[in-house]
N, C-alpha and C. Protein backbone atom coordinates (compact mmCIF):
# COMPACT_ATOMS: atom_id res chain seq x y z
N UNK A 1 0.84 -1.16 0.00
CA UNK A 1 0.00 0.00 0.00
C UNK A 1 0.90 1.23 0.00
N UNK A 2 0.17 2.46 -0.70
CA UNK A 2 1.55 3.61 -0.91
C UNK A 2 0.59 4.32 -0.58
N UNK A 3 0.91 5.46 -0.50
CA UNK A 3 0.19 7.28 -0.70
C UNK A 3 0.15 7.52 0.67
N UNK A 4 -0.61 8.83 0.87
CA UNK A 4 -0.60 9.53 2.39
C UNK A 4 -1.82 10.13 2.31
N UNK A 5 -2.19 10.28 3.66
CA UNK A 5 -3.17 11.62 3.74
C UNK A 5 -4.75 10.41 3.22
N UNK A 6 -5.52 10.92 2.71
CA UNK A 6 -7.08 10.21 1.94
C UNK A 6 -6.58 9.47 0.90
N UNK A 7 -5.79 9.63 0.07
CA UNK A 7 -5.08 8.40 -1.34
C UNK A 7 -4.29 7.51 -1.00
N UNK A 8 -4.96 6.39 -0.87
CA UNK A 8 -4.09 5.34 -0.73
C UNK A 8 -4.06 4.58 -2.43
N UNK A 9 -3.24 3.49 -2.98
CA UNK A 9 -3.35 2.96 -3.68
C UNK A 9 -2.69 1.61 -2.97
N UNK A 10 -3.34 0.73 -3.89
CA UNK A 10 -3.17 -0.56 -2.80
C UNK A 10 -2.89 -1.78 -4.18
N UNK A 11 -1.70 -2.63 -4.11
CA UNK A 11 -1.53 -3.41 -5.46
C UNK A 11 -1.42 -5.13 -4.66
N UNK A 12 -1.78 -5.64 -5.54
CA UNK A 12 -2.37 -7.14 -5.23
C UNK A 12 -1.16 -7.90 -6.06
N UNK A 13 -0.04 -8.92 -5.58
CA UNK A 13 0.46 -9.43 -6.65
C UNK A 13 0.29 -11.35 -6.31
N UNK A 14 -0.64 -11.77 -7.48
CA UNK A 14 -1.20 -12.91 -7.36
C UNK A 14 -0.06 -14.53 -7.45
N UNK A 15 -0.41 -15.08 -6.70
CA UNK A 15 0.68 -15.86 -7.16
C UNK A 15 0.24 -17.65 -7.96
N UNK A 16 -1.46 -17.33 -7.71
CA UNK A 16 -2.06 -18.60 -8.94
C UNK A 16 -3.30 -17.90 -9.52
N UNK A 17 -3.19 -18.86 -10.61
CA UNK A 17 -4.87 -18.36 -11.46
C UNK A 17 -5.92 -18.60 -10.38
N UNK A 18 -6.92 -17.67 -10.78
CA UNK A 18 -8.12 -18.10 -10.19
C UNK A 18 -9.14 -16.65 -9.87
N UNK A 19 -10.09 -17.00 -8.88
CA UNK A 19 -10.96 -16.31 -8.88
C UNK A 19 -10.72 -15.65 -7.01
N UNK A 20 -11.51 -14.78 -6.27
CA UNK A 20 -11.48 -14.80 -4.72
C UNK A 20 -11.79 -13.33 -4.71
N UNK A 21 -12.44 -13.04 -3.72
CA UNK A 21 -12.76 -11.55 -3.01
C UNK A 21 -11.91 -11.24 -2.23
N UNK A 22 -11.27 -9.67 -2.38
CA UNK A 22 -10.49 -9.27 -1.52
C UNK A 22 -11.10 -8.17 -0.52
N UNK A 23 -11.28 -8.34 0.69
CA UNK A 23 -11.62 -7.28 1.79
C UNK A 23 -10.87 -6.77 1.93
N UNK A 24 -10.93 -5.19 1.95
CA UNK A 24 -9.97 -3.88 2.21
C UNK A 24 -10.86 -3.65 3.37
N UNK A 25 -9.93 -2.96 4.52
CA UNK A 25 -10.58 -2.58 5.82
C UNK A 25 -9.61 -1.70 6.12
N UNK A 26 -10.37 -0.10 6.36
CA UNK A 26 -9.60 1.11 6.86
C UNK A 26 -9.89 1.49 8.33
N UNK A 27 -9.01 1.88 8.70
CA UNK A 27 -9.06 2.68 10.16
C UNK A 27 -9.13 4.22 9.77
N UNK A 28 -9.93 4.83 10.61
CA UNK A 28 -9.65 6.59 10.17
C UNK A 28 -9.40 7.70 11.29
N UNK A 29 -9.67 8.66 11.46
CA UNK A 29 -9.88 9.25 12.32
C UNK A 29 -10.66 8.79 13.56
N UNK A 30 -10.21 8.87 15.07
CA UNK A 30 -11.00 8.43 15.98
C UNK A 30 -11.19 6.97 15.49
N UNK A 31 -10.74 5.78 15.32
CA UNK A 31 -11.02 4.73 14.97
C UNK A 31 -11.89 4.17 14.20
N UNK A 32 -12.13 5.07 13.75
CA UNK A 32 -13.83 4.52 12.76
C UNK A 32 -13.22 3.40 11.85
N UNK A 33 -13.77 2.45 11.47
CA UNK A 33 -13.81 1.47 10.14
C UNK A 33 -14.44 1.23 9.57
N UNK A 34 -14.38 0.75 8.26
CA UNK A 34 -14.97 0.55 7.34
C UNK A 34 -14.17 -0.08 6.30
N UNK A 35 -15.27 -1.39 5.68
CA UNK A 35 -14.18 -2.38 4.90
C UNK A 35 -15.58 -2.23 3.58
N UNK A 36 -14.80 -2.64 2.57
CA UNK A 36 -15.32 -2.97 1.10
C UNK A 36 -14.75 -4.70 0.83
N UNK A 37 -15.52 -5.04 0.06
CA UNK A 37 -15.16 -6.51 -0.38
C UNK A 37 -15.53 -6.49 -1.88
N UNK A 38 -14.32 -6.35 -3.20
CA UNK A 38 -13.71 -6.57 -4.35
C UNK A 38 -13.84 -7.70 -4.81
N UNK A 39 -13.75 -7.52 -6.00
CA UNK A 39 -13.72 -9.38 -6.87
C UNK A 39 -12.98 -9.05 -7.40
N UNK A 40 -12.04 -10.04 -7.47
CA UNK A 40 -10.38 -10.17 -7.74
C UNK A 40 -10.21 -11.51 -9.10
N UNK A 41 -9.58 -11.37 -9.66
CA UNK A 41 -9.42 -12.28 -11.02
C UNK A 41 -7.96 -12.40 -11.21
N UNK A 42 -7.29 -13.52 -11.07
CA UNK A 42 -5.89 -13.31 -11.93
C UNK A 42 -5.73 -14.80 -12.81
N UNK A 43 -5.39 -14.13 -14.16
CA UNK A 43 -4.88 -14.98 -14.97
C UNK A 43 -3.71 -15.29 -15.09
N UNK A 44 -3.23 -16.09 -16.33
CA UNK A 44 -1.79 -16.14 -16.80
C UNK A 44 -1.48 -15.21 -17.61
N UNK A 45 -0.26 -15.18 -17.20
CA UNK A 45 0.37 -13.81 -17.98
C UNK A 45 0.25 -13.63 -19.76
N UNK A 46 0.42 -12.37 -19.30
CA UNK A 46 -0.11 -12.35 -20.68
C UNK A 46 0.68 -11.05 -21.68
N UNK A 47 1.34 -10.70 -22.66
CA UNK A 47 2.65 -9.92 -23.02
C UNK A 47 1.98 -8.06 -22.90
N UNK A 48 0.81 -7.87 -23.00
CA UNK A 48 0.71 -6.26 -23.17
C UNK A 48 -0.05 -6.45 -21.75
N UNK A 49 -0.26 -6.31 -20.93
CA UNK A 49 -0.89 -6.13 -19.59
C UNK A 49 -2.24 -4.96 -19.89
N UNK A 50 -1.88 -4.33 -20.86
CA UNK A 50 -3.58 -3.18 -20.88
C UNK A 50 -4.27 -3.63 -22.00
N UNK A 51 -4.37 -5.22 -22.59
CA UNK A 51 -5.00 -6.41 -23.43
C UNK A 51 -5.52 -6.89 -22.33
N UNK A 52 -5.47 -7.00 -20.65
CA UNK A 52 -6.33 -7.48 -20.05
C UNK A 52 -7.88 -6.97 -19.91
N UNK A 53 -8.73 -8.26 -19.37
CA UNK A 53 -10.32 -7.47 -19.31
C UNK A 53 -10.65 -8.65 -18.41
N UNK A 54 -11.32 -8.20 -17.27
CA UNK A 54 -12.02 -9.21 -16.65
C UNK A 54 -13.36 -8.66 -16.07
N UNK A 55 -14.55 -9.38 -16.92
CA UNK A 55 -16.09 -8.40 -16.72
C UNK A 55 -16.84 -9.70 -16.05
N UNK A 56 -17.51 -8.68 -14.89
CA UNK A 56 -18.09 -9.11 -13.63
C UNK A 56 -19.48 -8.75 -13.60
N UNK A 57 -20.27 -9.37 -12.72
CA UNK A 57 -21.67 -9.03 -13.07
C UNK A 57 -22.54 -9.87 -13.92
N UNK A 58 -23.65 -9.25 -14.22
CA UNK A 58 -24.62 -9.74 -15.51
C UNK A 58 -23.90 -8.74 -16.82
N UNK A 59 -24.43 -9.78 -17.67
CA UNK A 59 -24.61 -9.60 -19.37
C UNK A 59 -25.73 -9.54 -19.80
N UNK A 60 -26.22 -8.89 -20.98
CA UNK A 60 -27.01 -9.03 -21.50
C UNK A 60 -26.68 -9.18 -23.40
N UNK A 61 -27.48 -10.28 -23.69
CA UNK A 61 -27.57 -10.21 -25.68
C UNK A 61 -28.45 -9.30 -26.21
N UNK A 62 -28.32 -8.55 -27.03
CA UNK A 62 -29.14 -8.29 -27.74
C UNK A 62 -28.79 -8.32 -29.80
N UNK A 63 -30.31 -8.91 -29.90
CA UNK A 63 -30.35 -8.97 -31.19
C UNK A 63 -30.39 -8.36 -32.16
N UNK A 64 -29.45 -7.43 -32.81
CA UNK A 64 -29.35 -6.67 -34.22
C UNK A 64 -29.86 -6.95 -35.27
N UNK A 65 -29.90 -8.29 -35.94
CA UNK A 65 -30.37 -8.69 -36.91
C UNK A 65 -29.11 -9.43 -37.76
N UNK A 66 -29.35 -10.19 -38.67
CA UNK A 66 -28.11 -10.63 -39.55
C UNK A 66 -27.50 -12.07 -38.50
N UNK A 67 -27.78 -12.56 -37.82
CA UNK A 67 -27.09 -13.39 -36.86
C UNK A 67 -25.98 -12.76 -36.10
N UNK A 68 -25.76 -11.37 -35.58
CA UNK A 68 -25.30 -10.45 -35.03
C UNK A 68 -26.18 -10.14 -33.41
């Protein structure tokens, strides 16, 4: 974890494929907390790193026409 002050940035380095949620949990002022829970993805490597995409959630099809 790096930065100061309200910006933190926080880097994950995976060491197998797979899937898992990561919980982040902050302390703040006067002790307050508060955590978030992330969905985390790591694949195999792969040569341009900003060719990655990993989409979470629902999908939806829709039909254009033409078998499109």
């Amino acid at each position: 974890m790096t930065g100061t002050g309200a910006t933190r940035q926080l880097a994950v380095a995976a060491h197998v494929r797979g899937h898992t949620d990561l919980t982040v949990e902050v302390t703040g002022l006067g002790g307050r907390t508060a955590a978030k829970t992330l969905p985390y993805a790591a694949s195999a490597a792969v040569r341009n790193p900003t060719d990655t995409r990993c989409l979470t959630g629902s999908s939806a099809a829709v039909d254009v026409g033409d078998g499109y």
